[in-house]
PDB file of N, CA and C in Angstrom:
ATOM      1  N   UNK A   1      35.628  97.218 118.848  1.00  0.00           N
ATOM      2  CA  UNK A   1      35.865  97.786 120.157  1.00  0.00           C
ATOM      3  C   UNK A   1      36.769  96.855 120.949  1.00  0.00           C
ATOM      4  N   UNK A   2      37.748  97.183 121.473  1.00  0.00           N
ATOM      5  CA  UNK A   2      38.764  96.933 122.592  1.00  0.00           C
ATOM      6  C   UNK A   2      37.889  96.607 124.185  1.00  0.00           C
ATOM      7  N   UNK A   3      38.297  95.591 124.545  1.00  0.00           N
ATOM      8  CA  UNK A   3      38.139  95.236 125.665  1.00  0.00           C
ATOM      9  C   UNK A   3      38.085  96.248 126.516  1.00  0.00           C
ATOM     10  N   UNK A   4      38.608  97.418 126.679  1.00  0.00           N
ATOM     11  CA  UNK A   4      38.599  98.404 127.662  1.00  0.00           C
ATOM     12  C   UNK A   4      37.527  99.038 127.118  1.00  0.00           C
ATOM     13  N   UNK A   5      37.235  99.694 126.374  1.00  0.00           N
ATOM     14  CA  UNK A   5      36.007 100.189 125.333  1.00  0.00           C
ATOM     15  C   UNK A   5      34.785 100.077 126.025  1.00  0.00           C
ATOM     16  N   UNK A   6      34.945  98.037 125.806  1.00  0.00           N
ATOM     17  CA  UNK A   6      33.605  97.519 126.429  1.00  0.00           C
ATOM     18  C   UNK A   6      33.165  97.918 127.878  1.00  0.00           C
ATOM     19  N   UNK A   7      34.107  97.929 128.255  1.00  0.00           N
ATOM     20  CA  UNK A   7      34.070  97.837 130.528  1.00  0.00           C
ATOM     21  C   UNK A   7      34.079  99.738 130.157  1.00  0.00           C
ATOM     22  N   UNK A   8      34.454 100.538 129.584  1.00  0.00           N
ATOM     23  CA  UNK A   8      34.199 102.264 129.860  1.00  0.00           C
ATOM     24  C   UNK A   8      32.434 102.064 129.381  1.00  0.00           C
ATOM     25  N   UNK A   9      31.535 101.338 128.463  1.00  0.00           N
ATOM     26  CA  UNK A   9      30.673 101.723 127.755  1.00  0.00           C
ATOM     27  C   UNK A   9      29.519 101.181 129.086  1.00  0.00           C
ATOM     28  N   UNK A  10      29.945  99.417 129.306  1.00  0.00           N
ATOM     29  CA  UNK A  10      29.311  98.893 130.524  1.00  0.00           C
ATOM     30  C   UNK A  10      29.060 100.264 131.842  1.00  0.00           C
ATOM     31  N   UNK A  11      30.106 100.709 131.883  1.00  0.00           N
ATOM     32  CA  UNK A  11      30.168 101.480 133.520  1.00  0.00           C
ATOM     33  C   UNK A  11      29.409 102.666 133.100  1.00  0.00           C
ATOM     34  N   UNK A  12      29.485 103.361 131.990  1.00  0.00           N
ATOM     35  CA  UNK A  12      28.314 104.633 131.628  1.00  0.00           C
ATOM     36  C   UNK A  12      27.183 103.865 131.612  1.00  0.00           C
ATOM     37  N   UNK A  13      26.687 102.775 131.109  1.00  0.00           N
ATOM     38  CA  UNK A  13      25.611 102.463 131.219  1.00  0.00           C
ATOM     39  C   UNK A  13      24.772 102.303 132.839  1.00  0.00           C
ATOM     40  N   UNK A  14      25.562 101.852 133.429  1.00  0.00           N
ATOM     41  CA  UNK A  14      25.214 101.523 134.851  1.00  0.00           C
ATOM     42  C   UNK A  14      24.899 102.339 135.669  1.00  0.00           C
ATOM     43  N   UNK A  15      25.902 103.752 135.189  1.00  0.00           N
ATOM     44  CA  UNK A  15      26.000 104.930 136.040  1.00  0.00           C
ATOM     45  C   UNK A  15      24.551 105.460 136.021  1.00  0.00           C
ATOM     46  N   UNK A  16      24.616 105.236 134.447  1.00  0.00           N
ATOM     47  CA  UNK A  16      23.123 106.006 133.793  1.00  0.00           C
ATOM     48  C   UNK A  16      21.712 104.868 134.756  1.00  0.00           C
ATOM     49  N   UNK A  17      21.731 104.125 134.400  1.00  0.00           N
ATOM     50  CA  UNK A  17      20.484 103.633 134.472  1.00  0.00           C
ATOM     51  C   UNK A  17      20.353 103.383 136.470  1.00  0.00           C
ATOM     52  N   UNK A  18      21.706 103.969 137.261  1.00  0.00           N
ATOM     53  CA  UNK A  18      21.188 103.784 138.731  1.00  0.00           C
ATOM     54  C   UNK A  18      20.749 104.752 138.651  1.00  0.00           C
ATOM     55  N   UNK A  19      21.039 106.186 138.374  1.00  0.00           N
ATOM     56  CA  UNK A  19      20.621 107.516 138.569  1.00  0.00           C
ATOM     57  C   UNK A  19      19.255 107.834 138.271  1.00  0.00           C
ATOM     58  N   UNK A  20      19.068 107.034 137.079  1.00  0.00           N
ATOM     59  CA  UNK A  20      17.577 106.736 136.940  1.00  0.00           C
ATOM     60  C   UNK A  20      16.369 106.091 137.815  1.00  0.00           C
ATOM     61  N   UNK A  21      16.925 105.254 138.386  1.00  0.00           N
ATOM     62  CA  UNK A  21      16.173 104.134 139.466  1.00  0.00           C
ATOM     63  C   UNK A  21      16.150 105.024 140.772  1.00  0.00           C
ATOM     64  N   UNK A  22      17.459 105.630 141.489  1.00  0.00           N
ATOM     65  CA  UNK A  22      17.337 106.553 141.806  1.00  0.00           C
ATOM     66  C   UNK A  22      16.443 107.638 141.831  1.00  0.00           C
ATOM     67  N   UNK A  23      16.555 108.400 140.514  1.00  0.00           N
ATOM     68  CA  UNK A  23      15.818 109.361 140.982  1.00  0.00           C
ATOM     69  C   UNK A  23      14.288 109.347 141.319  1.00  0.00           C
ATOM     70  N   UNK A  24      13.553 108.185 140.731  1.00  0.00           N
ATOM     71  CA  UNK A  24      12.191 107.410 140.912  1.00  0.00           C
ATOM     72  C   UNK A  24      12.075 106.982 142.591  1.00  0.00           C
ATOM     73  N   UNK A  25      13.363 106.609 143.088  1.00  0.00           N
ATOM     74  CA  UNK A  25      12.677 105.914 144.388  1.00  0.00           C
ATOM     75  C   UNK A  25      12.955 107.391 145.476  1.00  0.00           C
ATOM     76  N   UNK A  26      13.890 108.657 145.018  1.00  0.00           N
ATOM     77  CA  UNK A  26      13.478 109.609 145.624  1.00  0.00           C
ATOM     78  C   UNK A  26      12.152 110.532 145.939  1.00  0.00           C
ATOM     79  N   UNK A  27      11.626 110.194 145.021  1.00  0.00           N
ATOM     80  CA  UNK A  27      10.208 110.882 144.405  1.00  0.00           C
ATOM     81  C   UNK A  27       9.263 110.069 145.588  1.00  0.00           C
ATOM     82  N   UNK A  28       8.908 111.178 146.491  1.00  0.00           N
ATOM     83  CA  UNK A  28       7.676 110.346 147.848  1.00  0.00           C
ATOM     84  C   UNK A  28       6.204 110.529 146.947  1.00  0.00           C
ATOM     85  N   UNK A  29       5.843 109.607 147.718  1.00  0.00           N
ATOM     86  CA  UNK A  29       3.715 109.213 146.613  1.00  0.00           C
ATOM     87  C   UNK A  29       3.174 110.480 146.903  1.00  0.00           C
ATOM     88  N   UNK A  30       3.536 111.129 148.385  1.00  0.00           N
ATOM     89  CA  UNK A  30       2.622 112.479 148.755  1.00  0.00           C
ATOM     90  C   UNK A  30       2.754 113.617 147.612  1.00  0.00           C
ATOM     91  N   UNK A  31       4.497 113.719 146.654  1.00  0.00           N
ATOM     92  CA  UNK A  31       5.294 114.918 146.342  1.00  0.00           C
ATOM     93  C   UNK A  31       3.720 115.166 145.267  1.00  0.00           C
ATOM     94  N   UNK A  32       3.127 114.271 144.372  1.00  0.00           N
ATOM     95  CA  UNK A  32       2.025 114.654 143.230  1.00  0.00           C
ATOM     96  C   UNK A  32       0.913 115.409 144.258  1.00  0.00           C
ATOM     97  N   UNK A  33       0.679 115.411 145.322  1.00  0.00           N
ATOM     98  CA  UNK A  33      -0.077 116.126 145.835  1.00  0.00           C
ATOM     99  C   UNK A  33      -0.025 117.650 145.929  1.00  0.00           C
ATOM    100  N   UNK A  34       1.416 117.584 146.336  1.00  0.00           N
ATOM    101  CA  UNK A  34       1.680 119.123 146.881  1.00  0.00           C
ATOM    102  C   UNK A  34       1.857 119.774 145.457  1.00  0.00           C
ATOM    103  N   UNK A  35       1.919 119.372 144.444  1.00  0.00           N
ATOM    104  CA  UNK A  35       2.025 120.193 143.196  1.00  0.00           C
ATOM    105  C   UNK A  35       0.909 120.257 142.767  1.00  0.00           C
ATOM    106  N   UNK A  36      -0.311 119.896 143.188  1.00  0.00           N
ATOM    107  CA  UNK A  36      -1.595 120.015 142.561  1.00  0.00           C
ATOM    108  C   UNK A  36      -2.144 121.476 143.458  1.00  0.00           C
ATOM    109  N   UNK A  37      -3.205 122.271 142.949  1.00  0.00           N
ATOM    110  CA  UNK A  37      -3.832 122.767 143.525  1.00  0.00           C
ATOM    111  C   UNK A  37      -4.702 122.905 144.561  1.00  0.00           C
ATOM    112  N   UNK A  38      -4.871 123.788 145.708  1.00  0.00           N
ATOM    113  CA  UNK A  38      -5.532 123.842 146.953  1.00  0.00           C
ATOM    114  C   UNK A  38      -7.019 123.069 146.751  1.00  0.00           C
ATOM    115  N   UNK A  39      -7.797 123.639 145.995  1.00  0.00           N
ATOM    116  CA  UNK A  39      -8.839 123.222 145.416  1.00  0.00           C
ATOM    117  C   UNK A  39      -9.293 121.667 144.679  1.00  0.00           C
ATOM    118  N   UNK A  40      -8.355 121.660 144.174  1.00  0.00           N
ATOM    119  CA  UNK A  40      -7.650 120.421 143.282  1.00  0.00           C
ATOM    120  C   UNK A  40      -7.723 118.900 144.706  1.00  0.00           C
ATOM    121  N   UNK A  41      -7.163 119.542 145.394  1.00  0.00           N
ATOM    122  CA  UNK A  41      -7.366 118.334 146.639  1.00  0.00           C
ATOM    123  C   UNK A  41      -8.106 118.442 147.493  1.00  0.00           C
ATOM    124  N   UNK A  42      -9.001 119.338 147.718  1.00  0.00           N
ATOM    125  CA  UNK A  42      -9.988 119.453 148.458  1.00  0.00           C
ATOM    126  C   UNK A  42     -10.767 118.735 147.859  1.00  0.00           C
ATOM    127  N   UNK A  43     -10.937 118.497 146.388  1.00  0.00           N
ATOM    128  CA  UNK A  43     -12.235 117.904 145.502  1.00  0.00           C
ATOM    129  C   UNK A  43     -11.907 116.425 145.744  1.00  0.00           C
ATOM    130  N   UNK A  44     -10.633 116.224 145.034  1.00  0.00           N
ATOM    131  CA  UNK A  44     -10.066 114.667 145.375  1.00  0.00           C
ATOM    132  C   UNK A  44     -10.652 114.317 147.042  1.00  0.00           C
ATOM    133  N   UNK A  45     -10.272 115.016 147.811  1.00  0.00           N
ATOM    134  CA  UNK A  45     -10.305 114.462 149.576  1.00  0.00           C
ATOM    135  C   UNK A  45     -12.210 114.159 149.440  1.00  0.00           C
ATOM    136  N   UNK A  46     -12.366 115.115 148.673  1.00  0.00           N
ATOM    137  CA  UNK A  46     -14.552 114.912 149.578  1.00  0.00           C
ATOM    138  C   UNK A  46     -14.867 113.707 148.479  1.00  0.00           C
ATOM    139  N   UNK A  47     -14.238 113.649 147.125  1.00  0.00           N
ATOM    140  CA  UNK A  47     -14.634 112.600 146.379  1.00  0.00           C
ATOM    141  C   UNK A  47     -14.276 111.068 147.108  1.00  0.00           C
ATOM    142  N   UNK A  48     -13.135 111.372 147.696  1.00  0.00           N
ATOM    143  CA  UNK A  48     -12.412 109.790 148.147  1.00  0.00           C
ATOM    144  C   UNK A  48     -13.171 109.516 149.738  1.00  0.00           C
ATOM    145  N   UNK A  49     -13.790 110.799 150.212  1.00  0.00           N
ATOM    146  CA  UNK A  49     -14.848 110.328 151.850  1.00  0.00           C
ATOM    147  C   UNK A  49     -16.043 110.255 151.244  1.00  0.00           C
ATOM    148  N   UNK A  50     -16.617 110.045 150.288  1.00  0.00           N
ATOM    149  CA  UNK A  50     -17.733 109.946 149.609  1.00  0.00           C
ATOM    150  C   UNK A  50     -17.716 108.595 148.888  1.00  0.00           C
ATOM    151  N   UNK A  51     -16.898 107.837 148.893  1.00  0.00           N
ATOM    152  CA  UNK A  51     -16.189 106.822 148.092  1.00  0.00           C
ATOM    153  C   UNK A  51     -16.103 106.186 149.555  1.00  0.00           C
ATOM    154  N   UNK A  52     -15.271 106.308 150.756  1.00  0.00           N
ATOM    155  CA  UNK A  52     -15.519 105.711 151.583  1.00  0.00           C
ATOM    156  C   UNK A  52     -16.724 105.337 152.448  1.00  0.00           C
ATOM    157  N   UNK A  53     -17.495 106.120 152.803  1.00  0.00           N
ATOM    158  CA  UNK A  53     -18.632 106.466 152.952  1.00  0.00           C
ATOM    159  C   UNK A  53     -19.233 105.234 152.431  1.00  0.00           C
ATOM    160  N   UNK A  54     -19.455 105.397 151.015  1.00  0.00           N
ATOM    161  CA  UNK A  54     -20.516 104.223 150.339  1.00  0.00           C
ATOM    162  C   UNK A  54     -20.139 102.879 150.938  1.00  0.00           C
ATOM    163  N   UNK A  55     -18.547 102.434 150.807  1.00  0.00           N
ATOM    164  CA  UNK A  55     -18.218 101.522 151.160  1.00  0.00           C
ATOM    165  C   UNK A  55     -18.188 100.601 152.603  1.00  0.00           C
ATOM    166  N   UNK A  56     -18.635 101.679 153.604  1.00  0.00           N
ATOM    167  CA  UNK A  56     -18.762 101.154 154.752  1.00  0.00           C
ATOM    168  C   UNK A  56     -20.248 101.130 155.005  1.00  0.00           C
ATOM    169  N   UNK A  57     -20.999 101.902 154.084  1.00  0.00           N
ATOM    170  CA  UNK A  57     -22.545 101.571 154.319  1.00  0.00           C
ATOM    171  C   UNK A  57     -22.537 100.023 153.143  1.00  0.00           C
ATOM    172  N   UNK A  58     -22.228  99.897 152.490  1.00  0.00           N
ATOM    173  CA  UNK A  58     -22.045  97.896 151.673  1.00  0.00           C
ATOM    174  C   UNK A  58     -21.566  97.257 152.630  1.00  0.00           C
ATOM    175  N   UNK A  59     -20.192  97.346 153.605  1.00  0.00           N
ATOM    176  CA  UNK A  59     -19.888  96.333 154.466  1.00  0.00           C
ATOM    177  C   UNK A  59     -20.758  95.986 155.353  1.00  0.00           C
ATOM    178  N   UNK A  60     -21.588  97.027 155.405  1.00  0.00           N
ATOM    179  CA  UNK A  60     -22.477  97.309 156.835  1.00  0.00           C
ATOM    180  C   UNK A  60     -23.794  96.094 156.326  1.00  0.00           C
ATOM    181  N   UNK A  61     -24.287  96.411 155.190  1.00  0.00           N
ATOM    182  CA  UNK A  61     -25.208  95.521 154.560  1.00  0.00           C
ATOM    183  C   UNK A  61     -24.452  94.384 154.688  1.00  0.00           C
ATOM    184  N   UNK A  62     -23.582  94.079 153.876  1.00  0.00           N
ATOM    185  CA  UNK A  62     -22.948  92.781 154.313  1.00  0.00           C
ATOM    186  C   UNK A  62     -22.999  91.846 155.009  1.00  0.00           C
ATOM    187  N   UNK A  63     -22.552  92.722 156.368  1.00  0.00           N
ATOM    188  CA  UNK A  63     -22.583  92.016 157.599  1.00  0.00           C
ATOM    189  C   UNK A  63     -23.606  91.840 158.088  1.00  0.00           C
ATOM    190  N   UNK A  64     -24.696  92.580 157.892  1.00  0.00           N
ATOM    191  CA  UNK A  64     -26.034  92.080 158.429  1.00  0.00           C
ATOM    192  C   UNK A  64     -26.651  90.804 157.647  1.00  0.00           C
ATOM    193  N   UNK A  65     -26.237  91.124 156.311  1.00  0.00           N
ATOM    194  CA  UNK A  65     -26.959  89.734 155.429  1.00  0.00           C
ATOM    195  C   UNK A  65     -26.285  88.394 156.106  1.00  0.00           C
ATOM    196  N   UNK A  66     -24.785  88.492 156.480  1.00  0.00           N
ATOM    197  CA  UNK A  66     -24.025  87.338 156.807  1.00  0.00           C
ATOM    198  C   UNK A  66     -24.278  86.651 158.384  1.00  0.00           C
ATOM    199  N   UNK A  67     -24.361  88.087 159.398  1.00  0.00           N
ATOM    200  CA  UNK A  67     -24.909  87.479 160.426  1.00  0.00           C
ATOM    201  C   UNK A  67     -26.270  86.850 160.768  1.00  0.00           C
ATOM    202  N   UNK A  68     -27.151  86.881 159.572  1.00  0.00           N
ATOM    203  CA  UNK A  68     -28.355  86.860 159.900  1.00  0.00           C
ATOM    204  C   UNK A  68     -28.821  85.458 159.808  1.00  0.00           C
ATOM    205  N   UNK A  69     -29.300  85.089 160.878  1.00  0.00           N
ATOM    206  CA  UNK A  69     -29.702  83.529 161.353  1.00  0.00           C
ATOM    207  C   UNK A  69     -30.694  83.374 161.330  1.00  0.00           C
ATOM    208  N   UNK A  70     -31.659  83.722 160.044  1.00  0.00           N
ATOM    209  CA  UNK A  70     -32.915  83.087 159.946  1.00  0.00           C
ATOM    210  C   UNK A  70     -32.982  82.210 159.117  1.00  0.00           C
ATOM    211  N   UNK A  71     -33.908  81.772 158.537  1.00  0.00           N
ATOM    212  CA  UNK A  71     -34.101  80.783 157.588  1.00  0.00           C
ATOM    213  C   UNK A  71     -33.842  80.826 156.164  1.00  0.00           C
ATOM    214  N   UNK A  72     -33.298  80.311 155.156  1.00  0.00           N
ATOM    215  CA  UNK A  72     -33.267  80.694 153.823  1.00  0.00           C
ATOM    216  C   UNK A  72     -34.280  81.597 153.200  1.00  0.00           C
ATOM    217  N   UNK A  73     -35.318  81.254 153.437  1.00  0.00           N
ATOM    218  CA  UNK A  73     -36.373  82.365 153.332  1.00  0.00           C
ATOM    219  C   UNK A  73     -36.341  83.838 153.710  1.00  0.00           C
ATOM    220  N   UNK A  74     -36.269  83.784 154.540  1.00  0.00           N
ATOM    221  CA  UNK A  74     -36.253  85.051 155.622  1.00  0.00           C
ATOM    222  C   UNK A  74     -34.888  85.612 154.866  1.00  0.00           C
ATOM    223  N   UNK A  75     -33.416  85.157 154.870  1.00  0.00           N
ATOM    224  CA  UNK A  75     -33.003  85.860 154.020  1.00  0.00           C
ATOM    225  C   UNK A  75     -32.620  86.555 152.849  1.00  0.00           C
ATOM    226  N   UNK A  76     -33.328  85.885 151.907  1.00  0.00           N
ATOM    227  CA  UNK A  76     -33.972  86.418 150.972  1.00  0.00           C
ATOM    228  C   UNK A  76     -34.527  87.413 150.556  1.00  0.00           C
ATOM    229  N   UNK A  77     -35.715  87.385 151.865  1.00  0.00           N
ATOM    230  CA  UNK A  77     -36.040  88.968 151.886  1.00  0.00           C
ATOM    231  C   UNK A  77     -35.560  90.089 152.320  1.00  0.00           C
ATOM    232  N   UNK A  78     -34.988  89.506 152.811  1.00  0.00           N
ATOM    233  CA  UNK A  78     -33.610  90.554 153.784  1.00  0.00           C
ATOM    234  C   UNK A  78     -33.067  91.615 152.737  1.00  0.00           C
ATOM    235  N   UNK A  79     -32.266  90.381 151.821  1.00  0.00           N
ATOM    236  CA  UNK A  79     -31.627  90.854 150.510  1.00  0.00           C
ATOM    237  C   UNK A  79     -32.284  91.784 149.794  1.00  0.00           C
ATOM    238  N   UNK A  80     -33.430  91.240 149.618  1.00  0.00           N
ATOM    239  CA  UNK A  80     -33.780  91.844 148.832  1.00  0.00           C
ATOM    240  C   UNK A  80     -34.833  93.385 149.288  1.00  0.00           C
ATOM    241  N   UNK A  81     -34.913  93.120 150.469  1.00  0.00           N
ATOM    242  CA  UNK A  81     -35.041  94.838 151.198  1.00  0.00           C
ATOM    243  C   UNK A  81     -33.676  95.517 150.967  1.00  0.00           C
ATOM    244  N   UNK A  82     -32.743  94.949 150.989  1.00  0.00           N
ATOM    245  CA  UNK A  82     -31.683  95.897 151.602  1.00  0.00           C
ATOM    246  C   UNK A  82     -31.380  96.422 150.127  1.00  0.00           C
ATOM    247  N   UNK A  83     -31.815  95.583 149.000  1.00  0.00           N
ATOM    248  CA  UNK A  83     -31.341  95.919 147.350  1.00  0.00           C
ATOM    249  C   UNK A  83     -32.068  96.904 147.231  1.00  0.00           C
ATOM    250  N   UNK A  84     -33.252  96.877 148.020  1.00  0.00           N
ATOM    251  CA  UNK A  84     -34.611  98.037 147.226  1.00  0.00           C
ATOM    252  C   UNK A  84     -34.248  99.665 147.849  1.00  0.00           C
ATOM    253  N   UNK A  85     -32.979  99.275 148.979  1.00  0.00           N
ATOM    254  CA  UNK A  85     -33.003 100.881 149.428  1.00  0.00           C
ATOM    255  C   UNK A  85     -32.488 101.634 148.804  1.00  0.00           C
TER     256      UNK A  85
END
């Protein structure tokens, strides 16, 4: 291959692989939503507030185990009430 060869084969390559990168960073995170079904995301939405849900009743434990200013003892049992619910 001829020096010109090389620089026509380089520039298809480039062309190719922006159009590619491209077309990925056109693509918005929401677009997989709207192609799913009505139903389809209603299930996802109550699964992911059910998922949140849990997680703010653990922080909630959390923070009570962390604020709690009793004695090593005392929190202990704390813990271990809050494990038994």
């Amino acid at each position: 291959m001829s020096g010109g060869q090389v620089m026509v084969v380089l520039i298809v390559m480039i062309v190719m692989i922006a159009s590619v990168v491209r077309g990925k960073h056109r693509r918005s995170p929401g677009l997989d939503l709207m192609d799913r079904s009505h139903g389809e995301q209603d299930g996802e939405t109550r699964a992911m507030r059910q998922e949140m849900q849990q997680l703010k009743e653990r922080i909630q434990v959390l923070e009570r185990v962390i604020t709690d200013n009793h004695k090593t003892v005392d929190l202990d049992r704390e813990i271990d009430r809050l494990r038994d619910r």
